[in-house]
N, C-alpha and C. Protein backbone atom coordinates (compact mmCIF):
# COMPACT_ATOMS: atom_id res chain seq x y z
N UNK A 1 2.97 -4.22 -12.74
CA UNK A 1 3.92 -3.34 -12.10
C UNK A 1 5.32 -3.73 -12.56
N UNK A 2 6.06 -3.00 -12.55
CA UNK A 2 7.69 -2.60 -12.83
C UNK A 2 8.25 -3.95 -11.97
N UNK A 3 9.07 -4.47 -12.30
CA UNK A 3 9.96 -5.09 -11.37
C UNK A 3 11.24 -4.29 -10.91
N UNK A 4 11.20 -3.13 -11.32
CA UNK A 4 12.52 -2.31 -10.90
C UNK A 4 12.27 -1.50 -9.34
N UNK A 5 10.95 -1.79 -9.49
CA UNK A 5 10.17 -0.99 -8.65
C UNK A 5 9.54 -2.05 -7.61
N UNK A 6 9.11 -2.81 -7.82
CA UNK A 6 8.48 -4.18 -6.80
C UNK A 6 9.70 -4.44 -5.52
N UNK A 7 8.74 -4.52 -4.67
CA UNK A 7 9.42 -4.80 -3.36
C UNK A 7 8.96 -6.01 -2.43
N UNK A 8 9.46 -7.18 -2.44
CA UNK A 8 9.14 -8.18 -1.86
C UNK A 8 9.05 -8.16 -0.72
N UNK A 9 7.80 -8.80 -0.15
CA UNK A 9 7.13 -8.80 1.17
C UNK A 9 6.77 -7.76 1.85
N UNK A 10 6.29 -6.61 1.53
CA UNK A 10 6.45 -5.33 1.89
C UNK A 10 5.38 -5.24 3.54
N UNK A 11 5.43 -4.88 4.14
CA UNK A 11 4.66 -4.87 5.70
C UNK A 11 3.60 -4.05 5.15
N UNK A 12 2.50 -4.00 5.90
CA UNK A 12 1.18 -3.20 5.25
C UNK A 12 1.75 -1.94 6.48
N UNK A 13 2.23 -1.95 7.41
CA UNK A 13 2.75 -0.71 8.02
C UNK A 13 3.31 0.24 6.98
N UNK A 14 4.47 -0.48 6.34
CA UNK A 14 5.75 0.62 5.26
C UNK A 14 4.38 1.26 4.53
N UNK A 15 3.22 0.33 3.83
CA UNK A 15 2.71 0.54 2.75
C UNK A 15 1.63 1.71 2.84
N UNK A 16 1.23 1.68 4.21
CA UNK A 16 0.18 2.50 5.06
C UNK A 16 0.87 3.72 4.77
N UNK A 17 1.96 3.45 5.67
CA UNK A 17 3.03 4.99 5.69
C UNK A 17 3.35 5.63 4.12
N UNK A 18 3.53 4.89 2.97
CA UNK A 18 3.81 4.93 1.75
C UNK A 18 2.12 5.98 1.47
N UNK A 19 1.22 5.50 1.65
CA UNK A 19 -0.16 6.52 0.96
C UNK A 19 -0.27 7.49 2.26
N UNK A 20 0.44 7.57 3.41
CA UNK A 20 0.42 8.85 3.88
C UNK A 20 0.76 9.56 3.35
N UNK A 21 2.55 9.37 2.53
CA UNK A 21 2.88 10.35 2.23
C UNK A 21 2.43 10.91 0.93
N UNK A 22 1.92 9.80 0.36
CA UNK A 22 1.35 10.38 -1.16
C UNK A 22 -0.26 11.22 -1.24
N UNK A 23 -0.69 11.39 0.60
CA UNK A 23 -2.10 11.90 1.18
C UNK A 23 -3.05 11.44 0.34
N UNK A 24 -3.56 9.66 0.33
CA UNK A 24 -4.04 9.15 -0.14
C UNK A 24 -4.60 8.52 1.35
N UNK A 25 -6.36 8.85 0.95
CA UNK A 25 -7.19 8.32 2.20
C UNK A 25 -7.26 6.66 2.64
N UNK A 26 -7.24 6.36 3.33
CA UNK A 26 -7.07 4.84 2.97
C UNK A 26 -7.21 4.35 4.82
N UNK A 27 -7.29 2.74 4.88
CA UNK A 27 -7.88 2.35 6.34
C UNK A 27 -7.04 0.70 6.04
N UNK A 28 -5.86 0.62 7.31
CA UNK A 28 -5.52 -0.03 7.02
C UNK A 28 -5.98 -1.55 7.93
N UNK A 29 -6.24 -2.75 7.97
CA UNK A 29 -6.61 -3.67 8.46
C UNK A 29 -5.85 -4.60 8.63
N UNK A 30 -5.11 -4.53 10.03
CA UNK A 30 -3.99 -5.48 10.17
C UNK A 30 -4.30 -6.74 10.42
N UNK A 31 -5.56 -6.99 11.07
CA UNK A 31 -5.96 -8.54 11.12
C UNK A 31 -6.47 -9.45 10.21
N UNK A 32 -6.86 -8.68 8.96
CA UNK A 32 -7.47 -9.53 7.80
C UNK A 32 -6.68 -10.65 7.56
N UNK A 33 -7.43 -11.42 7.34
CA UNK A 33 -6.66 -12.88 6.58
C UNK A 33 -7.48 -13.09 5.62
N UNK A 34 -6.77 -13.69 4.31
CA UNK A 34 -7.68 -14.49 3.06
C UNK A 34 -7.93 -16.08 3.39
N UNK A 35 -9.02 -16.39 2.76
CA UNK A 35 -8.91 -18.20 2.73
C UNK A 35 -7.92 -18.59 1.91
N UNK A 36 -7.62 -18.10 0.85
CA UNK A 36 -6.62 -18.78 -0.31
C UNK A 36 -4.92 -18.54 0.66
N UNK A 37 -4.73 -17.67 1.13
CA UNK A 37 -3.24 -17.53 1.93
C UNK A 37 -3.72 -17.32 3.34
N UNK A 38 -3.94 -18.28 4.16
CA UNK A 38 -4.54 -17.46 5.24
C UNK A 38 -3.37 -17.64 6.33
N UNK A 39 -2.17 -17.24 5.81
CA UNK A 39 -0.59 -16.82 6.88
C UNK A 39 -0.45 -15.53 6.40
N UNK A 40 -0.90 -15.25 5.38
CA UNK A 40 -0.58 -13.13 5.35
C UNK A 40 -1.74 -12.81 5.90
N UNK A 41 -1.22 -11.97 6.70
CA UNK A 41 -2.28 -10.79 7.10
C UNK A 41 -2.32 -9.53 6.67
N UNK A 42 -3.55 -8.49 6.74
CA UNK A 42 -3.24 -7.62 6.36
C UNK A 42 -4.36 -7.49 5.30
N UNK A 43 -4.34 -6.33 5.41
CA UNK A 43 -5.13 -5.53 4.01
C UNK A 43 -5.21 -4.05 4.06
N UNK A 44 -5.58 -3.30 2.97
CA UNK A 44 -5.24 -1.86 2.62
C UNK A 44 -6.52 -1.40 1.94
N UNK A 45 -7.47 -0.77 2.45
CA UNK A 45 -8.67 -0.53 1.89
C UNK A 45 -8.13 1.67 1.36
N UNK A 46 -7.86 1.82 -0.02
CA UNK A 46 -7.87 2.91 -0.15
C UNK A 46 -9.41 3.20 -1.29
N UNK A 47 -9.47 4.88 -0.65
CA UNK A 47 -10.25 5.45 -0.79
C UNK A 47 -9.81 6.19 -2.25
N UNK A 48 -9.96 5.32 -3.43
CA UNK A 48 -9.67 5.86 -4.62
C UNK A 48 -10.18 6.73 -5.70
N UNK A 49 -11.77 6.12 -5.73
CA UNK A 49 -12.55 6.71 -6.99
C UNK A 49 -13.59 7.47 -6.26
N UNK A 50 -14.26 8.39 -7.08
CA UNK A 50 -15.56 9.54 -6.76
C UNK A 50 -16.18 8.55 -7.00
N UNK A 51 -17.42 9.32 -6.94
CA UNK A 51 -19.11 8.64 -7.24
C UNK A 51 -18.95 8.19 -8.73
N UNK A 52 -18.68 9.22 -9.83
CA UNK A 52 -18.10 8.77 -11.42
C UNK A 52 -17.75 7.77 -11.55
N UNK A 53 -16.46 7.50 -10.45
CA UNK A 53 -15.48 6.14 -10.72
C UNK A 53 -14.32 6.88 -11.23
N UNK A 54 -14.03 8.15 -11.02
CA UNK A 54 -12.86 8.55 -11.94
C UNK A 54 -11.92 8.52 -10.33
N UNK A 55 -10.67 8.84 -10.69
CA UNK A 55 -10.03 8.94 -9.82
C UNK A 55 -9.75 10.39 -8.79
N UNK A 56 -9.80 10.15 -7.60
CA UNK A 56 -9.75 11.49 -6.88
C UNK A 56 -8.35 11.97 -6.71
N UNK A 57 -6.98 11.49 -7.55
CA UNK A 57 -6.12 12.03 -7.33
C UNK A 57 -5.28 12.34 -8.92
N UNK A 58 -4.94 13.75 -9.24
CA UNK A 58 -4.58 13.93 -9.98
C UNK A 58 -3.44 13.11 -10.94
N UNK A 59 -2.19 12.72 -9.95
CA UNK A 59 -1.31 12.07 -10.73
C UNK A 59 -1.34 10.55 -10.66
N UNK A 60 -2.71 10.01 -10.12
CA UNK A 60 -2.76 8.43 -10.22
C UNK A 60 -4.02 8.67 -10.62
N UNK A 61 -3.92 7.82 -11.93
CA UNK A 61 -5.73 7.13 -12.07
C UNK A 61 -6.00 5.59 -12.53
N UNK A 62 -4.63 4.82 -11.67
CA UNK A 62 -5.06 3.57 -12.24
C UNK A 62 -4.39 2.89 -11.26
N UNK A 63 -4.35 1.49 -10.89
CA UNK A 63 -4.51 0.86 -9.62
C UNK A 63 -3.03 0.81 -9.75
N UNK A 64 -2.41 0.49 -10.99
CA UNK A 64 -1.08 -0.23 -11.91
C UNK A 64 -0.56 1.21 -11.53
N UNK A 65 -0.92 2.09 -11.35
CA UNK A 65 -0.15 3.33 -10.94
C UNK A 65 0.41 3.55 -9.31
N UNK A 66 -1.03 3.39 -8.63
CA UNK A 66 -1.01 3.27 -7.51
C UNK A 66 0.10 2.65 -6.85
N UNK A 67 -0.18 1.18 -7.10
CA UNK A 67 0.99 0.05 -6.66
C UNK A 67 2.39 0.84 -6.87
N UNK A 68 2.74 1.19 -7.97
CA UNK A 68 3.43 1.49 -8.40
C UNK A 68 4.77 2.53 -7.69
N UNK A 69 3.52 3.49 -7.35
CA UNK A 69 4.02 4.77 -6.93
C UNK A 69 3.93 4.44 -5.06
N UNK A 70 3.23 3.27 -4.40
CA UNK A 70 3.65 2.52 -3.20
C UNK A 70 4.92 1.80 -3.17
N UNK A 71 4.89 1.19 -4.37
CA UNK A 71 6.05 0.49 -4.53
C UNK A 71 7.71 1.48 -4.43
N UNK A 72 7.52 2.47 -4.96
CA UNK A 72 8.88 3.14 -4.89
C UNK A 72 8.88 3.39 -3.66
N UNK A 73 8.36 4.30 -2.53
CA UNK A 73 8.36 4.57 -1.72
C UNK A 73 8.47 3.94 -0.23
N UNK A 74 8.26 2.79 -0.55
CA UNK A 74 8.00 1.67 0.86
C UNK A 74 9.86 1.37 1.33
N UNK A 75 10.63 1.27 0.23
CA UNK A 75 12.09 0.96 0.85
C UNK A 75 12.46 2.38 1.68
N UNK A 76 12.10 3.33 1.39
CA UNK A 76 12.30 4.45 2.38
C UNK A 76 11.25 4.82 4.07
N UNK A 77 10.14 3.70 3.68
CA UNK A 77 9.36 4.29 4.98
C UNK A 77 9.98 2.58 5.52
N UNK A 78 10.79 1.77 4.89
CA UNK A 78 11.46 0.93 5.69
C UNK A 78 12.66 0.79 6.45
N UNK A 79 13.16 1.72 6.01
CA UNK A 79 14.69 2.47 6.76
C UNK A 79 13.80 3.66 7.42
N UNK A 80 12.94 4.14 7.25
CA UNK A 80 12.65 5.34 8.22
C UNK A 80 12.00 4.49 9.51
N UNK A 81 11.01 3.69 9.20
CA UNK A 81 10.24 3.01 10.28
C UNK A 81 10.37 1.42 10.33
N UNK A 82 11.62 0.97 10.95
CA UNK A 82 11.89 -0.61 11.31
C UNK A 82 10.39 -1.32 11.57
N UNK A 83 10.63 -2.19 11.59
CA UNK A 83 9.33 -3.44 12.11
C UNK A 83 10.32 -4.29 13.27
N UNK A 84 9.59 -4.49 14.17
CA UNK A 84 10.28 -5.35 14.89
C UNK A 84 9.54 -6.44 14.84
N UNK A 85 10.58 -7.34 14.58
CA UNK A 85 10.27 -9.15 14.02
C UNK A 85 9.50 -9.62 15.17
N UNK A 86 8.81 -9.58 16.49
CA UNK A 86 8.26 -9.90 17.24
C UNK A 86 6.85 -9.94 16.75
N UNK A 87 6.59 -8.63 15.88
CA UNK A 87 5.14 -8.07 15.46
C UNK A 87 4.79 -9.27 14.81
């Protein structure tokens, strides 16, 4: 991904809100933790490829896209929708 475009620490809320607006199906999981980082939480299960494996959305067909096109969008669903630091 772009670094012009990368957004550090992004909340899986902004990012959720980010594939709403791009009406990308997706289920977001706020309690996940990894073993390798297990202080982030969070995870983003989207609903990307058909049965084929091709992609179900016309102007993304690659993950490096995806991110991508989350990535622009998240500084605006972060001024639209605050997080309060309590969360």
């Amino acid at each position: 991904m772009c670094l012009d475009v990368a957004v550090s620490n992004p909340h899986i809320r902004h990012m959720s809100q980010a594939l709403r607006k791009l009406n990308i199906t997706h289920v977001m999981e706020a309690d996940r933790r990894y073993c390798k980082d297990y202080f982030t939480k969070g995870r983003i299960r989207v609903d990307f490829k058909d049965e084929r494996g091709d992609s179900k959305y016309d102007k993304i067909e690659t993950k490096c896209q995806l991110l991508s096109e989350i990535a622009k969008l998240v500084p605006e669903m972060q001024e639209k929708y605050p997080i309060n630091k309590e969360m």
